[in-house]
N, C-alpha and C. Protein backbone atom coordinates (compact mmCIF):
# COMPACT_ATOMS: atom_id res chain seq x y z
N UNK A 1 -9.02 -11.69 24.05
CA UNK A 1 -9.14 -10.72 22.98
C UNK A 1 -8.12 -9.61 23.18
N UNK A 2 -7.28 -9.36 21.78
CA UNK A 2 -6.47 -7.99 22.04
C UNK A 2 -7.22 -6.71 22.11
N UNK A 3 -6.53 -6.02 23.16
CA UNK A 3 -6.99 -4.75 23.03
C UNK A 3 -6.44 -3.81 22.19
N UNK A 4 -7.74 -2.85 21.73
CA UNK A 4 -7.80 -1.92 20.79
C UNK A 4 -6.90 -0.88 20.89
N UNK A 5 -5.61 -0.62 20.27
CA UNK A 5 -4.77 0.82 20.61
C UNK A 5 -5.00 1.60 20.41
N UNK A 6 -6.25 1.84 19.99
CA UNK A 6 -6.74 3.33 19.22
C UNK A 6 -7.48 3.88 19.93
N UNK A 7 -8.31 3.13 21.18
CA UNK A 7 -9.45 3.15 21.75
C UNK A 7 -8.94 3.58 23.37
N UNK A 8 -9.73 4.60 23.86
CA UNK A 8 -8.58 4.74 25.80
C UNK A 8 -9.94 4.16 26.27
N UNK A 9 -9.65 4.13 27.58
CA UNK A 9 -10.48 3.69 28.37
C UNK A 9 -11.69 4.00 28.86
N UNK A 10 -11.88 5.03 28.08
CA UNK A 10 -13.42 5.78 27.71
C UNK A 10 -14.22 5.24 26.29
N UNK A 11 -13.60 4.29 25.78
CA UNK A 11 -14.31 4.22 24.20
C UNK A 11 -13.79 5.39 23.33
N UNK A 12 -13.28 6.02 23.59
CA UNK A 12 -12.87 6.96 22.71
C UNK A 12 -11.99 7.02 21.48
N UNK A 13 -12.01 7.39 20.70
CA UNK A 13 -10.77 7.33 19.78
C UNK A 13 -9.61 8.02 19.87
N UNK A 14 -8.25 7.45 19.65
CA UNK A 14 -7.08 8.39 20.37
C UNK A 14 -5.74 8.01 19.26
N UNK A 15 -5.02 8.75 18.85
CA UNK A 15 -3.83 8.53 18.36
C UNK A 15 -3.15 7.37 19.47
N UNK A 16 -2.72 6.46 19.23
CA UNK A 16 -1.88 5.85 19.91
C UNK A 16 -0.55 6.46 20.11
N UNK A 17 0.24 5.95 21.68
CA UNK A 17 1.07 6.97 22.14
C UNK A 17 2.47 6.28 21.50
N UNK A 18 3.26 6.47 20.96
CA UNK A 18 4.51 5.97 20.72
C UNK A 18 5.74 6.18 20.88
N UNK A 19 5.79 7.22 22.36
CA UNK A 19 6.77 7.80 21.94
C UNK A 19 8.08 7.07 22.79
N UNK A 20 7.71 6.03 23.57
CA UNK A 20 8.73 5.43 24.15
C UNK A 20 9.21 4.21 23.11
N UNK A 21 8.41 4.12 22.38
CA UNK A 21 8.91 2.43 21.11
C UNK A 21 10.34 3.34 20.30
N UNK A 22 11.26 2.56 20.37
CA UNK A 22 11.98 2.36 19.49
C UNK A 22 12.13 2.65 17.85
N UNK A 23 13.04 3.16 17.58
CA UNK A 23 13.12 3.73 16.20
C UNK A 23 14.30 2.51 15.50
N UNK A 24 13.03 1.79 14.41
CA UNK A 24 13.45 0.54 14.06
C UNK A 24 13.03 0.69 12.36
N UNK A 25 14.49 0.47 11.84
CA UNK A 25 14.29 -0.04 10.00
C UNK A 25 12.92 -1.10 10.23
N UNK A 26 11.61 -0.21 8.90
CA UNK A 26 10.66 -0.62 8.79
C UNK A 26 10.57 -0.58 7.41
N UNK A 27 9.60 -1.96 7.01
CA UNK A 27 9.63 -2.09 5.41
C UNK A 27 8.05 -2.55 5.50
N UNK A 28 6.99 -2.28 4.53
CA UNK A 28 5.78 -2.99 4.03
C UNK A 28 5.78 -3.37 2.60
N UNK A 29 5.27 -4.31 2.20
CA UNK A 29 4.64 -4.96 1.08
C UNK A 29 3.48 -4.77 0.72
N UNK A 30 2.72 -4.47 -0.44
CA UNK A 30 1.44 -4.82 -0.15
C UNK A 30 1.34 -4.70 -2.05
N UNK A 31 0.05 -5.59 -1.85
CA UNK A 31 -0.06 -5.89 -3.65
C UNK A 31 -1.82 -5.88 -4.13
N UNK A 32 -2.61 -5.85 -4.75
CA UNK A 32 -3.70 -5.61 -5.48
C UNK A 32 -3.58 -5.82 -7.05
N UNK A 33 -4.85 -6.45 -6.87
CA UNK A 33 -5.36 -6.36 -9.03
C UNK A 33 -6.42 -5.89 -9.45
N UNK A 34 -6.29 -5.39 -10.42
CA UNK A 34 -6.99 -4.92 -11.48
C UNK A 34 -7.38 -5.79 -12.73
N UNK A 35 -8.50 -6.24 -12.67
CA UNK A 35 -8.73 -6.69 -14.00
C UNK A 35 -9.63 -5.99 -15.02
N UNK A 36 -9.42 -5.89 -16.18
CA UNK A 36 -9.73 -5.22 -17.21
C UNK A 36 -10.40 -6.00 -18.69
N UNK A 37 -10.88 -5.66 -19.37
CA UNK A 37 -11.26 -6.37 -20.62
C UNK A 37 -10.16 -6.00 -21.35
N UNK A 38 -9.91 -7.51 -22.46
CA UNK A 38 -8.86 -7.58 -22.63
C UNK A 38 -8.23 -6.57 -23.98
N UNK A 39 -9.00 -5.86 -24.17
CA UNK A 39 -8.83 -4.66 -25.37
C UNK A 39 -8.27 -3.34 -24.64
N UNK A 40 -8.86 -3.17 -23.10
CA UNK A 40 -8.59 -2.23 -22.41
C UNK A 40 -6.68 -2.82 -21.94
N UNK A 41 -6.96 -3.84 -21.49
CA UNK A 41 -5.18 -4.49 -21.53
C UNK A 41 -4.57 -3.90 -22.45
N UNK A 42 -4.90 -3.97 -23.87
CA UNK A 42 -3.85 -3.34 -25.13
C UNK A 42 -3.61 -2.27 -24.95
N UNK A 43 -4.81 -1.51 -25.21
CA UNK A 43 -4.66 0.08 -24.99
C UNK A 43 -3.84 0.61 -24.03
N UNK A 44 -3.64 0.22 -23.30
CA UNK A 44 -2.82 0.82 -21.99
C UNK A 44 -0.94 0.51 -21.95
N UNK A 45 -1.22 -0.93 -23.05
CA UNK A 45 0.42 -1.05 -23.17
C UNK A 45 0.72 -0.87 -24.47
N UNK A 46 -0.21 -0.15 -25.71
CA UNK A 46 0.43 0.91 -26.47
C UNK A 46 -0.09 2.05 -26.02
N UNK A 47 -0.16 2.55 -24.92
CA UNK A 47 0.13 3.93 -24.86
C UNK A 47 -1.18 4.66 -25.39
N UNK A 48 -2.19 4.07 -25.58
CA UNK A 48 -3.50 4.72 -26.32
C UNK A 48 -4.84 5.16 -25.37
N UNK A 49 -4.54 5.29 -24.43
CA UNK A 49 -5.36 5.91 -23.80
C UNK A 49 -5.58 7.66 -23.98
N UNK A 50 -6.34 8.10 -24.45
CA UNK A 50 -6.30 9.88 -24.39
C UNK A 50 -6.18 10.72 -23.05
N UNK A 51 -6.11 9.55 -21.94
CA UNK A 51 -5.80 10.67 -20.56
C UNK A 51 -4.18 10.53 -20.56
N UNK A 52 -3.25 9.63 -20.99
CA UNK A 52 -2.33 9.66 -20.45
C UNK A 52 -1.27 8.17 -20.54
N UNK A 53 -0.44 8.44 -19.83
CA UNK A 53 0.40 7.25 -19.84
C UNK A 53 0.18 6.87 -18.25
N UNK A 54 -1.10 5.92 -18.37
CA UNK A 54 -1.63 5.22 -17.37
C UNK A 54 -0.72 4.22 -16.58
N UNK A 55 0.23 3.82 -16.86
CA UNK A 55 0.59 3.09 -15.39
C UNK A 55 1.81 4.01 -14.76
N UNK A 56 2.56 4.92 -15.68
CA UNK A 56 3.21 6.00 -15.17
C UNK A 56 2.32 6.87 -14.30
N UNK A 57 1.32 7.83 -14.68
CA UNK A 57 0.35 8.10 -13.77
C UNK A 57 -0.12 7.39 -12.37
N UNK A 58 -0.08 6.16 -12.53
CA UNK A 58 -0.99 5.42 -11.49
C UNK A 58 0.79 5.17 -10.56
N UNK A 59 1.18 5.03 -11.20
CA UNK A 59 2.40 5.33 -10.28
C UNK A 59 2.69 6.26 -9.30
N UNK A 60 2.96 7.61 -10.31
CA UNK A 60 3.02 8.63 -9.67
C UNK A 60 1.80 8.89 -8.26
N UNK A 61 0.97 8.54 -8.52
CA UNK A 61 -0.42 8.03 -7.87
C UNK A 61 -0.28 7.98 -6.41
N UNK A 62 0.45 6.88 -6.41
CA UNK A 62 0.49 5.68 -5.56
C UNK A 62 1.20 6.11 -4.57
N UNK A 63 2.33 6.52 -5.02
CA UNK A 63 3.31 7.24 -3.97
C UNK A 63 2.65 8.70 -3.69
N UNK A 64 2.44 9.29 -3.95
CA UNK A 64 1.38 10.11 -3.55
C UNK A 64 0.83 9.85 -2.63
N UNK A 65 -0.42 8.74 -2.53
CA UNK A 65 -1.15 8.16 -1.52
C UNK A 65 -0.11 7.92 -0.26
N UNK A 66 0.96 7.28 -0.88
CA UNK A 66 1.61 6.62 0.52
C UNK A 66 2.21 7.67 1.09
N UNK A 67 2.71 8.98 0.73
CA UNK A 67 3.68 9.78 1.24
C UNK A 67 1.77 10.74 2.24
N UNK A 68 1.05 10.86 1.72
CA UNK A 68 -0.49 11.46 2.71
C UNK A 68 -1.16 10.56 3.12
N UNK A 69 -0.86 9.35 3.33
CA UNK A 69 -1.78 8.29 4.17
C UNK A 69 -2.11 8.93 5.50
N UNK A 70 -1.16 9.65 6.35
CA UNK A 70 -1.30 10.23 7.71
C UNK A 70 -2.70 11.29 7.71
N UNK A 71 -2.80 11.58 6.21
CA UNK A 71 -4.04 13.12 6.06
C UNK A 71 -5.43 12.00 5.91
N UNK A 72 -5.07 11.15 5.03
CA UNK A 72 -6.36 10.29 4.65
C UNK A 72 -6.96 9.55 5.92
N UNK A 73 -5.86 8.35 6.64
CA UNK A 73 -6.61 7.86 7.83
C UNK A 73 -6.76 8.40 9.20
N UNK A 74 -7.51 8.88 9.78
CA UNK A 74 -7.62 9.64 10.87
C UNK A 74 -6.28 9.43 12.11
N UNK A 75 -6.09 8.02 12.72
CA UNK A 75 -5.49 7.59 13.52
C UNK A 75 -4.02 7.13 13.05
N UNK A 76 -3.88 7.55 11.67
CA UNK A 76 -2.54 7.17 11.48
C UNK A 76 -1.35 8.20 11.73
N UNK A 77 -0.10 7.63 12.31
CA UNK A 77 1.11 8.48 12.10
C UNK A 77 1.44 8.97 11.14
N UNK A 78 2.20 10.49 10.94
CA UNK A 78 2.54 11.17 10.45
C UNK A 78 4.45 10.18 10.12
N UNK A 79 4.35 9.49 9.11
CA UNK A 79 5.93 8.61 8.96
C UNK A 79 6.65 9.43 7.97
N UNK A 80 7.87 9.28 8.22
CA UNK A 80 9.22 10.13 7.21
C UNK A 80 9.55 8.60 6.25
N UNK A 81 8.96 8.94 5.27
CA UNK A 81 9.19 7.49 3.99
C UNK A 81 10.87 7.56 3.56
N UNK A 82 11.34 6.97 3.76
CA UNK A 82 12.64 7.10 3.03
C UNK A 82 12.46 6.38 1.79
N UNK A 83 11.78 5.03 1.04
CA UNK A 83 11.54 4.57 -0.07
C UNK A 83 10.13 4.43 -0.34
N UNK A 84 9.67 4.53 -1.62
CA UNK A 84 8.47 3.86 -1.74
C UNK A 84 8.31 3.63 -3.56
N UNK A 85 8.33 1.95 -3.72
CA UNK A 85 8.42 1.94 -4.99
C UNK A 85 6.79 1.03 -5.25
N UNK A 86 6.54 1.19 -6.61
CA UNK A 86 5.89 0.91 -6.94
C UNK A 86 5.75 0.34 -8.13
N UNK A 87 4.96 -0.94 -8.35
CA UNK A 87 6.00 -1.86 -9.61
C UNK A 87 4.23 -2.17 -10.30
N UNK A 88 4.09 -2.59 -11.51
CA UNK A 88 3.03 -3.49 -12.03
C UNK A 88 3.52 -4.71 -12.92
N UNK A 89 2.74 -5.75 -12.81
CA UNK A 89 2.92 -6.86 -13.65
C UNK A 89 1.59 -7.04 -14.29
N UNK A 90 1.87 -6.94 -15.82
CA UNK A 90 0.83 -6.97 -16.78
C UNK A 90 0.45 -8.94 -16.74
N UNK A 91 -0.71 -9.30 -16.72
CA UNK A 91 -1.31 -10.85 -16.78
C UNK A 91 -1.89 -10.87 -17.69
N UNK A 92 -1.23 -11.44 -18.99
CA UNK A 92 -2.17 -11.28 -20.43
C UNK A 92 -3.35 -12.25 -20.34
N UNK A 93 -2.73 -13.03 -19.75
CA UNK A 93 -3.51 -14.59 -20.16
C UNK A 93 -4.96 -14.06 -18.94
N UNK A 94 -4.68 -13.64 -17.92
CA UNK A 94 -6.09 -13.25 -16.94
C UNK A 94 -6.66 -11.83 -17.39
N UNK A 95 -5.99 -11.16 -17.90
CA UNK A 95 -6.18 -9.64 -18.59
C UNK A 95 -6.66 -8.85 -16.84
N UNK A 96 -5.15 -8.88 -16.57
CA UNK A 96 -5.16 -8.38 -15.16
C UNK A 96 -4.01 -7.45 -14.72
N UNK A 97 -3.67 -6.35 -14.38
CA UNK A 97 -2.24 -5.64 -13.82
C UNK A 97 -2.82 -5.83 -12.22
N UNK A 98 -1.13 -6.57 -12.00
CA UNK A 98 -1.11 -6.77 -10.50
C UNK A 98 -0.50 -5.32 -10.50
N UNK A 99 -0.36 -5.14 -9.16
CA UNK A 99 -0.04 -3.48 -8.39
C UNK A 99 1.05 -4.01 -7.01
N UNK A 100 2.22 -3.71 -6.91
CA UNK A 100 2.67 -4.08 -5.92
C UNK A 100 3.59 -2.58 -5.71
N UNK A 101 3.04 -2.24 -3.87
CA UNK A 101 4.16 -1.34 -3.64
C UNK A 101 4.78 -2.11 -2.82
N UNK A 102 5.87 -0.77 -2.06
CA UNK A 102 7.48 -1.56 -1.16
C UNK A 102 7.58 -0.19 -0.71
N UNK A 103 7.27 0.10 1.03
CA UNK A 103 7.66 1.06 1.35
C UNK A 103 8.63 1.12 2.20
N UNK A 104 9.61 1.87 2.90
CA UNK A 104 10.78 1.96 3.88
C UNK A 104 10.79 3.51 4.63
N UNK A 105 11.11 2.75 5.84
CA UNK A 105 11.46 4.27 6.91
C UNK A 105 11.92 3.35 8.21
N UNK A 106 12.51 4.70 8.98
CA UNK A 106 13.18 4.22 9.70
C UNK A 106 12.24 5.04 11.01
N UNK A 107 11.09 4.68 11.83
CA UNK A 107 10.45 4.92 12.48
C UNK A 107 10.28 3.98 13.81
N UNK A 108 8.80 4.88 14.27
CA UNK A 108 8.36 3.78 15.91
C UNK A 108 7.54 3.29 15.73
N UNK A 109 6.66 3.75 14.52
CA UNK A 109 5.80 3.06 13.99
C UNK A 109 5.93 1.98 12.52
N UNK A 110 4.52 1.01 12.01
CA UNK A 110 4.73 0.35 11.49
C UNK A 110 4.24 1.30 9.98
N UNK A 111 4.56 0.86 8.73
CA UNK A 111 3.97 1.46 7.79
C UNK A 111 3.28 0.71 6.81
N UNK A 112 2.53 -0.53 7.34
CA UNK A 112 1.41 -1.28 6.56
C UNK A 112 0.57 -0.24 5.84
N UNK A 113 -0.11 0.35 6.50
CA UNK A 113 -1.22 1.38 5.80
C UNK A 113 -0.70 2.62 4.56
N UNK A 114 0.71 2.63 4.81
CA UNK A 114 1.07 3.46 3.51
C UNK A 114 1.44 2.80 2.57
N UNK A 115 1.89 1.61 2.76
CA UNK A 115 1.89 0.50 1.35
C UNK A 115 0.64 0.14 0.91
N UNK A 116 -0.40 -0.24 1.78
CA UNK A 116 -1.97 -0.58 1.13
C UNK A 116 -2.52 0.75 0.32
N UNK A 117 -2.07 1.72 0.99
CA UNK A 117 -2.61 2.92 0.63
C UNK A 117 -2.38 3.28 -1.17
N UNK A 118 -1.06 2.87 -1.04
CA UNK A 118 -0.60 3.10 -2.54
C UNK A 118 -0.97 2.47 -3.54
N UNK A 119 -1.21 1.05 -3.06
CA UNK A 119 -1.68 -0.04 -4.00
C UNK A 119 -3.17 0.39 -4.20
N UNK A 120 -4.03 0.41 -3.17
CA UNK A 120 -5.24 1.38 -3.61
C UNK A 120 -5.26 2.64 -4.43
N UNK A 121 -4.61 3.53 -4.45
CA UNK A 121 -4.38 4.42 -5.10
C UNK A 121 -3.94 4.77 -6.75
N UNK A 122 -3.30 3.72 -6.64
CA UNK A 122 -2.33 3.63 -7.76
C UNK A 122 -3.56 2.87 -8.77
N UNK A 123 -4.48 1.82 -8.16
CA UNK A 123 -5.49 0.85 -8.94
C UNK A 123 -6.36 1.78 -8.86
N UNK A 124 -6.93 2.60 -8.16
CA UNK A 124 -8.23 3.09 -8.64
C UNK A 124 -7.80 4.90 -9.52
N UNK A 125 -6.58 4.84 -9.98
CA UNK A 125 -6.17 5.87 -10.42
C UNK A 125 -6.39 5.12 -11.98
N UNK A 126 -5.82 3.84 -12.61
CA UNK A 126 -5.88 3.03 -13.33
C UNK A 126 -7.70 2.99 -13.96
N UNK A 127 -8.32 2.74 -13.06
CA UNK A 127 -9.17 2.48 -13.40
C UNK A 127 -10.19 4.00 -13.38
N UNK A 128 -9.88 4.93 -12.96
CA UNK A 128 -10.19 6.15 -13.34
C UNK A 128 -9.69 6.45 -15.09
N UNK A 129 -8.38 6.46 -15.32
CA UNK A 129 -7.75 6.84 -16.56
C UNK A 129 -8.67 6.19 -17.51
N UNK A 130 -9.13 4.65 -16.95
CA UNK A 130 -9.90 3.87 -18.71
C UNK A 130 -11.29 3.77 -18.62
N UNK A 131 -11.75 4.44 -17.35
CA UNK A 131 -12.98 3.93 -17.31
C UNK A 131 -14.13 4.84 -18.49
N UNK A 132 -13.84 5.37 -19.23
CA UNK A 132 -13.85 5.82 -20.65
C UNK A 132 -14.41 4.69 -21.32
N UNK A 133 -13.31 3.73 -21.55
CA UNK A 133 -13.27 2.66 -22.62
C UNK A 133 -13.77 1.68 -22.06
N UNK A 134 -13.99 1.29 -20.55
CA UNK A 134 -14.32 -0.36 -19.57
C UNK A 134 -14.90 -0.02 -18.42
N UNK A 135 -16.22 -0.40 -18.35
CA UNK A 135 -16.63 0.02 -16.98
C UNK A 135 -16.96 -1.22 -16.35
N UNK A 136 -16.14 -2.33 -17.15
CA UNK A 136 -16.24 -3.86 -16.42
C UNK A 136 -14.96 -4.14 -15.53
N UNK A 137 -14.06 -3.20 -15.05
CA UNK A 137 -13.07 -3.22 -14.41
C UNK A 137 -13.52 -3.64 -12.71
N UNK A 138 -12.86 -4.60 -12.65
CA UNK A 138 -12.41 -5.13 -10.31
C UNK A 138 -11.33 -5.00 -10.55
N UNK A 139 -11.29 -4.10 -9.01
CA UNK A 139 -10.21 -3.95 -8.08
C UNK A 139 -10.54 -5.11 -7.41
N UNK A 140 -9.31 -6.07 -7.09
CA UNK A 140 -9.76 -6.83 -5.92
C UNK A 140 -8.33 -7.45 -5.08
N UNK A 141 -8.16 -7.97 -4.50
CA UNK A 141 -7.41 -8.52 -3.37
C UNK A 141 -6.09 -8.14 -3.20
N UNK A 142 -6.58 -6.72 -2.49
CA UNK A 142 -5.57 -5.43 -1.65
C UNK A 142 -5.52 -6.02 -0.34
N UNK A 143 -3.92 -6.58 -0.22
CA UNK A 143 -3.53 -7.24 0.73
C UNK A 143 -2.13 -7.14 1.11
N UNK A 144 -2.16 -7.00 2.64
CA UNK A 144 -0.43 -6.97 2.81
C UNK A 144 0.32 -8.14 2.83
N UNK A 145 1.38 -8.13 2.23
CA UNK A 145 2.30 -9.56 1.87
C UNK A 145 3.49 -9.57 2.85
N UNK A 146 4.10 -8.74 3.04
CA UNK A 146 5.20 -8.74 4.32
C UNK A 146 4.98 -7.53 4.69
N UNK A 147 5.54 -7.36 6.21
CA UNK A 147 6.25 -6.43 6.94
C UNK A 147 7.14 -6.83 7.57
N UNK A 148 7.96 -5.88 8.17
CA UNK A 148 9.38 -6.19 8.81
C UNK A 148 9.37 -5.14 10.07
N UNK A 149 10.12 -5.29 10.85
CA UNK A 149 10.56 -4.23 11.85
C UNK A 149 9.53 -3.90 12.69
N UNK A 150 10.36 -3.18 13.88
CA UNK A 150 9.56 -2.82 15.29
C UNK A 150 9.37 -4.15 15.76
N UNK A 151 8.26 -4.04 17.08
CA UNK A 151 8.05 -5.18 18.25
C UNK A 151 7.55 -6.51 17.76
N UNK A 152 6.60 -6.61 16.73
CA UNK A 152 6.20 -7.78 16.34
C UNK A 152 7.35 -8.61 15.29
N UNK A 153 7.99 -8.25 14.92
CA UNK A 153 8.95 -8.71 13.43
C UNK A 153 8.57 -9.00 12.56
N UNK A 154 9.03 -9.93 11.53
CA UNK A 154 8.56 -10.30 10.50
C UNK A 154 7.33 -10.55 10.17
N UNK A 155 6.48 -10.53 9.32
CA UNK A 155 5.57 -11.00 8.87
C UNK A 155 5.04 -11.49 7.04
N UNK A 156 5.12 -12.75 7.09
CA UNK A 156 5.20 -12.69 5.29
C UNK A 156 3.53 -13.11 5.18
N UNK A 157 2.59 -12.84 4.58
CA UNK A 157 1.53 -13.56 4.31
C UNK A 157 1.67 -14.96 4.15
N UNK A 158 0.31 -15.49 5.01
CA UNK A 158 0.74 -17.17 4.78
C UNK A 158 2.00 -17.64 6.11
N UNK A 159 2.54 -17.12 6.26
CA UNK A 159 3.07 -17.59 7.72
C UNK A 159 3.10 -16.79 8.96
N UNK A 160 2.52 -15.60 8.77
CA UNK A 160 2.00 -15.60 10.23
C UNK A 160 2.92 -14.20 10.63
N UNK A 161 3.07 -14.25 12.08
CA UNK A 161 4.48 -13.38 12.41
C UNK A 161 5.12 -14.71 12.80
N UNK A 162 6.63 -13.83 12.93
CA UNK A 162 8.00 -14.32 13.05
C UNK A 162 8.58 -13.25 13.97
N UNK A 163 8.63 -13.84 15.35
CA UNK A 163 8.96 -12.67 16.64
C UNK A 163 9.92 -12.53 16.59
N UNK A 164 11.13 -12.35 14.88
CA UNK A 164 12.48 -11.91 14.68
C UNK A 164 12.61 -10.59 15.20
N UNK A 165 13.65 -10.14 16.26
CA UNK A 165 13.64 -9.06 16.68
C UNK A 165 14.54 -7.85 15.90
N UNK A 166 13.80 -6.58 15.92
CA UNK A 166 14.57 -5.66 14.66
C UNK A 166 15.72 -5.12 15.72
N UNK A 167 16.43 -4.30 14.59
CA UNK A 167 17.38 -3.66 15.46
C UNK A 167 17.32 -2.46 15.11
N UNK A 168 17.47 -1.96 16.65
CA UNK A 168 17.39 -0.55 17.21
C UNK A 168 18.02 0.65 16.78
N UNK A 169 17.52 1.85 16.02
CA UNK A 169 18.48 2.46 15.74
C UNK A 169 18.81 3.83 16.77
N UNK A 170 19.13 4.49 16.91
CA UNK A 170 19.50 5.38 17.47
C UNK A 170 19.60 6.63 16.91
């Protein structure tokens, strides 16, 4: 069994120490859906919602979340984001907006949790704006799809890691 980095040798909870790891180009993926009734689908891609222009909002959202993930999860690093985008794909036929962010920095740490963070954020910002009009709305399968960089390397969902080694910046 791996051991817990969060945890010292008291059971305790502890920032993990990082300060000897390497400062390595880091990227996360991470994606989530929203499904909606399919009238609430329309409304949102003409613009007819009375709170707003909901996936601009849920945007703005998102990155939000990811740039204070360090305030929200107790044990997380404080990371310098150099990118963080945030995209949706409307699914007429499932009456669903996928949510995908893409974050970047050049750190010692990894930044999985500020890409999930956003994709959470960004969907339950969504589903705040309509829940007016649909209170039959799921959030569901907030999941990370790749990471890159630091000690473990690659990782795409579905294959695993890939002990590609990053390179070091200085």
């Amino acid at each position: 069994m791996k051991k817990l980095t969060h945890i010292n040798q008291k059971g305790d909870a502890q920032l993990v120490d990082i300060t000897d790891k390497a400062i390595t180009h880091r990227k996360a993926i991470a994606e989530g859906t929203i499904q909606l009734n399919k009238n609430t689908l329309k409304l949102i891609q003409a613009n007819l919602i009375k709170k707003g222009d909901v996936l601009n909002t849920a945007k703005i959202a998102g990155i939000q979340a990811a740039k204070k993930t360090w305030e929200l999860i107790p044990l997380c690093h404080s990371i310098n984001l150099t990118k963080i985008d945030i995209e949706f794909n409307i699914d007429k036929k499932n009456n669903t907006i996928v949510c995908q962010s893409s974050c970047e920095c050049f750190a010692q740490t990894g930044l999985e949790m500020e890409a999930l963070s956003a994709v959470n954020i960004a969907l339950l910002t969504i589903y705040d704006m309509v829940k007016a009009v649909d209170r039959t709305m799921v959030i569901s399968n907030i999941h990370l799809v790749e990471k890159s960089g630091g000690r473990s390397g690659l990782y795409k969902r579905g294959e695993g890691l890939n002990k590609t080694k990053s390179k070091k910046v200085k």
